[in-house]
Protein backbone atom coordinates (compact mmCIF):
# COMPACT_ATOMS: atom_id res chain seq x y z
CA UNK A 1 22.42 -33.11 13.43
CA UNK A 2 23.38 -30.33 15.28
CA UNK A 3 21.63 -29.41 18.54
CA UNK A 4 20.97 -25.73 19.77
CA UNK A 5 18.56 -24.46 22.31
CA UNK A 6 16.96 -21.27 21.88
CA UNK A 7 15.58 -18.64 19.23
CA UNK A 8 17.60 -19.36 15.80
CA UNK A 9 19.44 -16.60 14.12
CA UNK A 10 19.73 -17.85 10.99
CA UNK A 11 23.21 -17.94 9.14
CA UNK A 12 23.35 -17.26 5.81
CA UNK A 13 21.84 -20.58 3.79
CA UNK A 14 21.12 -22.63 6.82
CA UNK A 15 18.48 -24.94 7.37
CA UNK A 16 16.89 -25.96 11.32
CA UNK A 17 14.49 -27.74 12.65
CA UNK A 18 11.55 -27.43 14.74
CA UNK A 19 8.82 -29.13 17.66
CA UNK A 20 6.24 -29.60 15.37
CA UNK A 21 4.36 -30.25 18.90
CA UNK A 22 4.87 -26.42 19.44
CA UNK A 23 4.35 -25.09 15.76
CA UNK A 24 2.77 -26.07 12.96
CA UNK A 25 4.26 -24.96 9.33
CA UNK A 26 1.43 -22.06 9.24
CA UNK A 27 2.63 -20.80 12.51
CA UNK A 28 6.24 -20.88 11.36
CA UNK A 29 5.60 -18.89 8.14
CA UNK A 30 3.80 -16.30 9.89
CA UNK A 31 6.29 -15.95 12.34
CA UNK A 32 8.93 -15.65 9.50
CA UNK A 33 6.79 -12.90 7.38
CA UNK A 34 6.89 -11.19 10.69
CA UNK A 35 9.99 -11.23 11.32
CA UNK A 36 11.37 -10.09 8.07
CA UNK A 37 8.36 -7.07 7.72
CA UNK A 38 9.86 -5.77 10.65
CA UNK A 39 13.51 -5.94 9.94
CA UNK A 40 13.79 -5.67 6.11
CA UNK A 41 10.56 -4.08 4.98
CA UNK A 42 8.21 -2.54 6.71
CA UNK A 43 7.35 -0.40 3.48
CA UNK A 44 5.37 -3.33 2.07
CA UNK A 45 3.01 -4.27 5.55
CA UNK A 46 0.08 -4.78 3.29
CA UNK A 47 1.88 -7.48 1.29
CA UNK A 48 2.56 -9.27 4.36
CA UNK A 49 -0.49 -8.95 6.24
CA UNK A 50 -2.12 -10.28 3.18
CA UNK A 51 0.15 -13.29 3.33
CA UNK A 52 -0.91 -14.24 7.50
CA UNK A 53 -4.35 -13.77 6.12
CA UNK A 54 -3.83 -16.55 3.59
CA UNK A 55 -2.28 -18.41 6.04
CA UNK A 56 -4.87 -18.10 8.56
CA UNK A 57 -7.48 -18.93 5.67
CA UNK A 58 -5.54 -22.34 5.37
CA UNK A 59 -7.24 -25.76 6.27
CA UNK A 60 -4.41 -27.70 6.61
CA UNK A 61 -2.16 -25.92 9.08
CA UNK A 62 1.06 -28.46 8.10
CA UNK A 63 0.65 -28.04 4.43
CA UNK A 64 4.08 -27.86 3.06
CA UNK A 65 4.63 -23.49 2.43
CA UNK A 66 7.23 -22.06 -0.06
CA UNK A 67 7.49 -18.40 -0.03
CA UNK A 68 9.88 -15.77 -1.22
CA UNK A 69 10.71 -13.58 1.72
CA UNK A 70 14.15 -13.02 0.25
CA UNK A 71 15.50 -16.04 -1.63
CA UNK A 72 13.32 -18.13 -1.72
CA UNK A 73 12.02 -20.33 2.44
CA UNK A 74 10.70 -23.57 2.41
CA UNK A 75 8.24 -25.31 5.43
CA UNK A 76 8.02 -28.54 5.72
CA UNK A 77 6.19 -31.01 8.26
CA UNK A 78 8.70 -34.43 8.77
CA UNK A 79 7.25 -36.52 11.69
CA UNK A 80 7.32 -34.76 14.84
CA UNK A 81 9.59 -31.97 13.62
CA UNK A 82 8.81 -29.13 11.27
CA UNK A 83 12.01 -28.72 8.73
CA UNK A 84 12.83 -24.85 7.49
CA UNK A 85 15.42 -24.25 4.51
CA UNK A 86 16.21 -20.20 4.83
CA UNK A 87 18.86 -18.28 3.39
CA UNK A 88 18.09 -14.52 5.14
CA UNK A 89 20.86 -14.06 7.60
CA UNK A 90 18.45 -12.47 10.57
CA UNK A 91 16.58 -13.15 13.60
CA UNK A 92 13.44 -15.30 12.96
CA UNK A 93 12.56 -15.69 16.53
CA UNK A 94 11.67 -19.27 16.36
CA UNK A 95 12.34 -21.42 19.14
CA UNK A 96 14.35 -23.96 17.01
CA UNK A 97 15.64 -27.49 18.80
CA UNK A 98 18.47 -27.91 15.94
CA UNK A 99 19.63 -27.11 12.66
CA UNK A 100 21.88 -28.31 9.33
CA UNK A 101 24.01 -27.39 6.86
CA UNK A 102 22.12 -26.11 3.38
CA UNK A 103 20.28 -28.39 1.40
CA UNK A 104 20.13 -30.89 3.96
CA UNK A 105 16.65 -31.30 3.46
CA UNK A 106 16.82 -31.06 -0.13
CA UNK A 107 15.76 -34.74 -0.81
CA UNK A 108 13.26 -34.32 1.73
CA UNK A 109 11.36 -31.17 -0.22
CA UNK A 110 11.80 -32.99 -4.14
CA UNK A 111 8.50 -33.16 -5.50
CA UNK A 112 6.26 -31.82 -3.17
CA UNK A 113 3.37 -29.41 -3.56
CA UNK A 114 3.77 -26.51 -2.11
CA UNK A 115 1.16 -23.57 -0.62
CA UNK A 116 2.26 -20.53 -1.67
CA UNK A 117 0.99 -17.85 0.33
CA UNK A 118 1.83 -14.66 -2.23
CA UNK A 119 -0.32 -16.12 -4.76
CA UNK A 120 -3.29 -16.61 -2.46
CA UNK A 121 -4.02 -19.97 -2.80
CA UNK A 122 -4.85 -20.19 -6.69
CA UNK A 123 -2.44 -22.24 -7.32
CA UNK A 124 0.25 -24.76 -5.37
CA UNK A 125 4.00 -25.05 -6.99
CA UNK A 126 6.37 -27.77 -6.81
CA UNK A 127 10.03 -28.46 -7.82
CA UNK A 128 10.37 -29.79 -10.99
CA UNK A 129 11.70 -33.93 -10.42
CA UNK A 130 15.75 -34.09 -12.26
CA UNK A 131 13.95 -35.41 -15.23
CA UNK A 132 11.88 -32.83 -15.58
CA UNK A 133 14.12 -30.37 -15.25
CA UNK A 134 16.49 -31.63 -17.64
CA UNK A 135 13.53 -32.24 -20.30
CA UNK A 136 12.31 -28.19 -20.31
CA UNK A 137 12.31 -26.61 -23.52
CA UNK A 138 14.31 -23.46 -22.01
CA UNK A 139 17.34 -22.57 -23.21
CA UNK A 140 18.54 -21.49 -19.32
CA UNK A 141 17.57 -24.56 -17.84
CA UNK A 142 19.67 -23.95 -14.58
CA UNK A 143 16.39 -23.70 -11.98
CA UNK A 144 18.16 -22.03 -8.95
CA UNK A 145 18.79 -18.93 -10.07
CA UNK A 146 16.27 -16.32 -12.08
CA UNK A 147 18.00 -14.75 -14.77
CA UNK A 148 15.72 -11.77 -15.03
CA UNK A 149 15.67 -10.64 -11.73
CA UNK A 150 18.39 -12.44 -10.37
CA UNK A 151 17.27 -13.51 -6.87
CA UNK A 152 18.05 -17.20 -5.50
CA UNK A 153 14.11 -18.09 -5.40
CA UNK A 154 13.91 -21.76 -6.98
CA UNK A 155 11.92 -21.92 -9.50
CA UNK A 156 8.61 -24.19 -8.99
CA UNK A 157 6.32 -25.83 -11.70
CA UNK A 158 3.34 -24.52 -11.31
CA UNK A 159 -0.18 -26.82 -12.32
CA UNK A 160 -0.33 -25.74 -15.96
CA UNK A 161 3.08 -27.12 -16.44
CA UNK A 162 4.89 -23.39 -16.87
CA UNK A 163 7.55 -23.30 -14.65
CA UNK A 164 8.51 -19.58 -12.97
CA UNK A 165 10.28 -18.00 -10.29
CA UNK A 166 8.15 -17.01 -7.53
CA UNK A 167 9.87 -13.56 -7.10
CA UNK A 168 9.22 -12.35 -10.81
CA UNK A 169 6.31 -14.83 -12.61
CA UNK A 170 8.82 -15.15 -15.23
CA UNK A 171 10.06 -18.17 -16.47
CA UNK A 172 13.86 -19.36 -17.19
CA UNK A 173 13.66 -17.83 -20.69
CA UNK A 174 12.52 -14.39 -19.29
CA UNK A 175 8.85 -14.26 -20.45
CA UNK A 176 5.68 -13.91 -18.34
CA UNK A 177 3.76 -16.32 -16.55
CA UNK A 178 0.28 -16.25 -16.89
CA UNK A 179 -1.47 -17.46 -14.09
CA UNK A 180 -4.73 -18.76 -14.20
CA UNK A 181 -6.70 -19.34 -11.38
CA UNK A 182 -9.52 -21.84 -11.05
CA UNK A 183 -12.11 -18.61 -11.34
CA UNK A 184 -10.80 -17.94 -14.40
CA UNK A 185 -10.47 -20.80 -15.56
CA UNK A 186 -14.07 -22.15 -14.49
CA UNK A 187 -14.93 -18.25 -16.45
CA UNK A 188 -13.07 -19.38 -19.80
CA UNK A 189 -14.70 -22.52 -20.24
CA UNK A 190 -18.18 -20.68 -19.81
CA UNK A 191 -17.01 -18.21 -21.99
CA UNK A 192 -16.45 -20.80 -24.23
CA UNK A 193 -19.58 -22.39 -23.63
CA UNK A 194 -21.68 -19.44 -24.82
């Protein structure tokens, strides 16, 4: 591991790491939505303030977070350290105690659920496992990059088995995800009821 003191300025497709004494994954997403408002796109506040709100909202402060600020950050509690994969090359202003090479927490992040704060909570993602992946009926079954609109954002199965990329709600084929949340769900059954 590689050891730096300070506030990270994240090189393209880097990971670091983080006192998760001093942060907890919440804190670090914030911080991160923040960051890249203010230096890449301060058109879309609104988005973004909507995003701390969900964050805020969150009972579980060290609940693993995936968003897609730009291609595609992942937050992860490990022990005493909170672990970050980013690919924006910028300031994040995080007081990081070292960092890795990309996809050094890779094995680390397999499988987990993740909060996605864009989505507001109706529904948590994960990375499809290899055998999954390799099982999909989609004729692009390559998962790290969206044909459609071609950003870097993994795509994450999402809990009605669809997979999609987080930046577009399609999925590898190029169609539209529907997502249901729990409302509507709990409102189709008692549609269906009557």
């Amino acid at each position: 591991m590689k050891i730096r003191n300070g506030f990270v300025s994240n090189s393209s497709s880097s990971s670091f790491i983080l006192d998760a004494n001093k942060y907890t994954c919440a804190d670090v997403a914030k911080h991160m939505i923040e960051a890249y408002r203010d230096e890449m796109d301060n058109e879309n506040s609104s988005k973004y303030e909507e995003m701390i709100e969900r964050l805020d909202k969150l009972q579980d402060k060290n609940k693993s977070i995936y968003m897609y600020l730009y291609d595609g950050e992942q937050i992860i509690k490990d022990g005493d350290t909170i672990k970050v994969d980013a690919t924006r090359n910028m300031d994040w202003y995080l007081d990081t105690c070292g960092w890795e090479d990309e996809g050094a927490f890779c094995e680390l992040m397999e499988g987990h659920k993740w909060f996605m704060p864009e989505y507001e909570n109706k529904f948590i993602g994960r990375f499809p496992t290899w055998d999954e992946e390799k099982n999909l009926p989609y004729e692009n079954k390559s998962l790290w990059r969206c044909n459609s609109c071609n950003s870097n954002a993994r795509y994450v199965m999402i809990d009605s088995g669809d997979v999609m990329c987080p930046a577009c709600e399609k999925d590898p084929d190029g169609k539209d995800i529907p997502i249901l949340t729990r409302e509507d769900k709990l409102k189709r059954i008692l549609k269906d009821e009557d």
